[in-house]
Protein backbone atom coordinates (compact mmCIF):
# COMPACT_ATOMS: atom_id res chain seq x y z
CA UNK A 1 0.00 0.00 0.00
CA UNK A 2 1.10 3.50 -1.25
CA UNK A 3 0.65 6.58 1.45
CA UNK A 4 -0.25 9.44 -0.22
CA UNK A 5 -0.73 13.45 1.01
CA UNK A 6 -3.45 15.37 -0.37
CA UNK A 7 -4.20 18.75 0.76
CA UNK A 8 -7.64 20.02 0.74
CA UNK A 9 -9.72 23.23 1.37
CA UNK A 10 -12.53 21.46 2.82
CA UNK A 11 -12.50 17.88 4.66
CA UNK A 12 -16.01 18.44 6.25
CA UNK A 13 -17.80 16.64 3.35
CA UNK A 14 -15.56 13.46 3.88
CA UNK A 15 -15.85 13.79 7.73
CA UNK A 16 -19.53 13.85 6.60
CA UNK A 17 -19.79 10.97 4.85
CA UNK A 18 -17.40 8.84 7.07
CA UNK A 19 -19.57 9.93 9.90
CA UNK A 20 -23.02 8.96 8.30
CA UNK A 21 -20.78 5.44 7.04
CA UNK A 22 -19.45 4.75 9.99
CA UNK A 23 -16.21 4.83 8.13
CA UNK A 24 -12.47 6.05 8.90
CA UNK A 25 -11.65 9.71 6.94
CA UNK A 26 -9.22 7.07 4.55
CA UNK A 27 -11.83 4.73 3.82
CA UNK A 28 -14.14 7.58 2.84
CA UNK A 29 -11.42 8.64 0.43
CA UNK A 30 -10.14 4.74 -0.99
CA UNK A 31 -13.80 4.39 -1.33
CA UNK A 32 -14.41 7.75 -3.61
CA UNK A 33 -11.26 6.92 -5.39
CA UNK A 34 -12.48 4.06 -6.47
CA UNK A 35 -15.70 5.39 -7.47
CA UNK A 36 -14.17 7.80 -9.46
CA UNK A 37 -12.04 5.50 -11.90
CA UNK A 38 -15.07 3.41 -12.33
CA UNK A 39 -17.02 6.66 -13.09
CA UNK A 40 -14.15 7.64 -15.54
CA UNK A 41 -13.54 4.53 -17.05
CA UNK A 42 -17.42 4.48 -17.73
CA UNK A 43 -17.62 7.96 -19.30
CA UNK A 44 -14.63 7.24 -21.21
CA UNK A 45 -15.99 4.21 -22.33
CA UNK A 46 -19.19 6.44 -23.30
CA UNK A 47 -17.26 9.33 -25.57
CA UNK A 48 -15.60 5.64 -27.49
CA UNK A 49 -12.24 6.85 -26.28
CA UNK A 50 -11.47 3.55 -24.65
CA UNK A 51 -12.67 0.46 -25.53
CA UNK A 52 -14.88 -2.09 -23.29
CA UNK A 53 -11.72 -3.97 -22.52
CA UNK A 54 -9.42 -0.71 -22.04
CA UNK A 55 -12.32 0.04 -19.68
CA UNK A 56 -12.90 -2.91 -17.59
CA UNK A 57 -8.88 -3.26 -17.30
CA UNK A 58 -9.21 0.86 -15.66
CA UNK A 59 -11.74 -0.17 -12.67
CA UNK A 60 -9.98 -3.43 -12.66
CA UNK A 61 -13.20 -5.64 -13.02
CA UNK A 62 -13.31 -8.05 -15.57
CA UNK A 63 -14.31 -7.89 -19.09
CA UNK A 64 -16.79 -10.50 -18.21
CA UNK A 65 -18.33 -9.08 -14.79
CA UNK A 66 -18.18 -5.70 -16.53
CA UNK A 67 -20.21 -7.24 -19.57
CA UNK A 68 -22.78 -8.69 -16.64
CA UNK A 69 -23.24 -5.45 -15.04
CA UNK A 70 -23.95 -3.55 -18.14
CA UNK A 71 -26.43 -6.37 -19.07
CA UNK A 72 -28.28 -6.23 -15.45
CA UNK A 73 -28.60 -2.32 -15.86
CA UNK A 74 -29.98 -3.14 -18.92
CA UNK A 75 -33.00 -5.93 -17.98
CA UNK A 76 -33.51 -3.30 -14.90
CA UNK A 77 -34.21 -0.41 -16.88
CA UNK A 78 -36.30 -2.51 -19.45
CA UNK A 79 -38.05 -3.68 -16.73
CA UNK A 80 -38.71 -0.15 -15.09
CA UNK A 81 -40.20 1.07 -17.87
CA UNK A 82 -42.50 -2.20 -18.46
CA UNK A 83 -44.10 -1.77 -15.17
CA UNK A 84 -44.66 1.61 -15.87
CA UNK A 85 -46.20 1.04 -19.44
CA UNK A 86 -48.43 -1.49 -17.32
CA UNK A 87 -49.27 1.13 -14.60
CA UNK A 88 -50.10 3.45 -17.34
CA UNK A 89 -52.89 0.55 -19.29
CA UNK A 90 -54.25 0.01 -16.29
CA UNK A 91 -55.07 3.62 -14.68
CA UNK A 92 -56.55 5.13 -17.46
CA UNK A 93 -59.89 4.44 -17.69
C-alpha cells in the first residue's frame, strides 16, 4: 500500500460521509477513489475513447463481470419502464 498526502480546502464533506458510514476519513477517500475510476472509465468508455476492454482493465473488473453489469442495468431499466407502461394501461380508464 502506497501513502499518499493530499491537501484540501474542505474535509467536512468526507468527515460527513465517514460519519453517516461509519467509516475512517481514509476509507471515505479509498472508497471515492475508487468510485471515481469506475465513473471515468465508464464515461470514457461512453465518448468511445477507450474500448470495453481498455475500460474494464481501468476499474480493474473483468471484461466479463463488466459485460454482466452492463447487461443487469440493462434488464432493470427494461423492466422499469414495463411496469410503468403497465401502470399506465391500467389507470386510465
Amino acid at each position: 500500500m502506497v501513502v499518499i498526502t493530499v491537501r484540501l480546502n474542505n474535509n467536512q464533506e468526507i468527515e460527513q460521509v465517514g460519519k453517516v458510514l461509519k467509516w475512517k476519513r481514509s476509507e471515505v477517500i479509498r472508497n471515492l477513489l475508487e468510485q471515481g475510476r469506475k465513473m471515468k472509465a465508464l464515461e470514457l468508455f461512453k465518448q468511445r475513447k477507450v474500448s470495453l476492454g481498455l475500460a474494464a482493465q481501468i476499474t480493474g473488473i473483468t471484461l466479463k463481470k463488466i459485460i454482466y453489469k452492463i447487461l443487469l442495468n440493462i434488464f432493470s431499466l427494461i423492466s422499469f419502464i414495463l411496469s410503468r407502461l403497465f401502470i399506465l394501461n391500467f389507470s386510465s380508464p
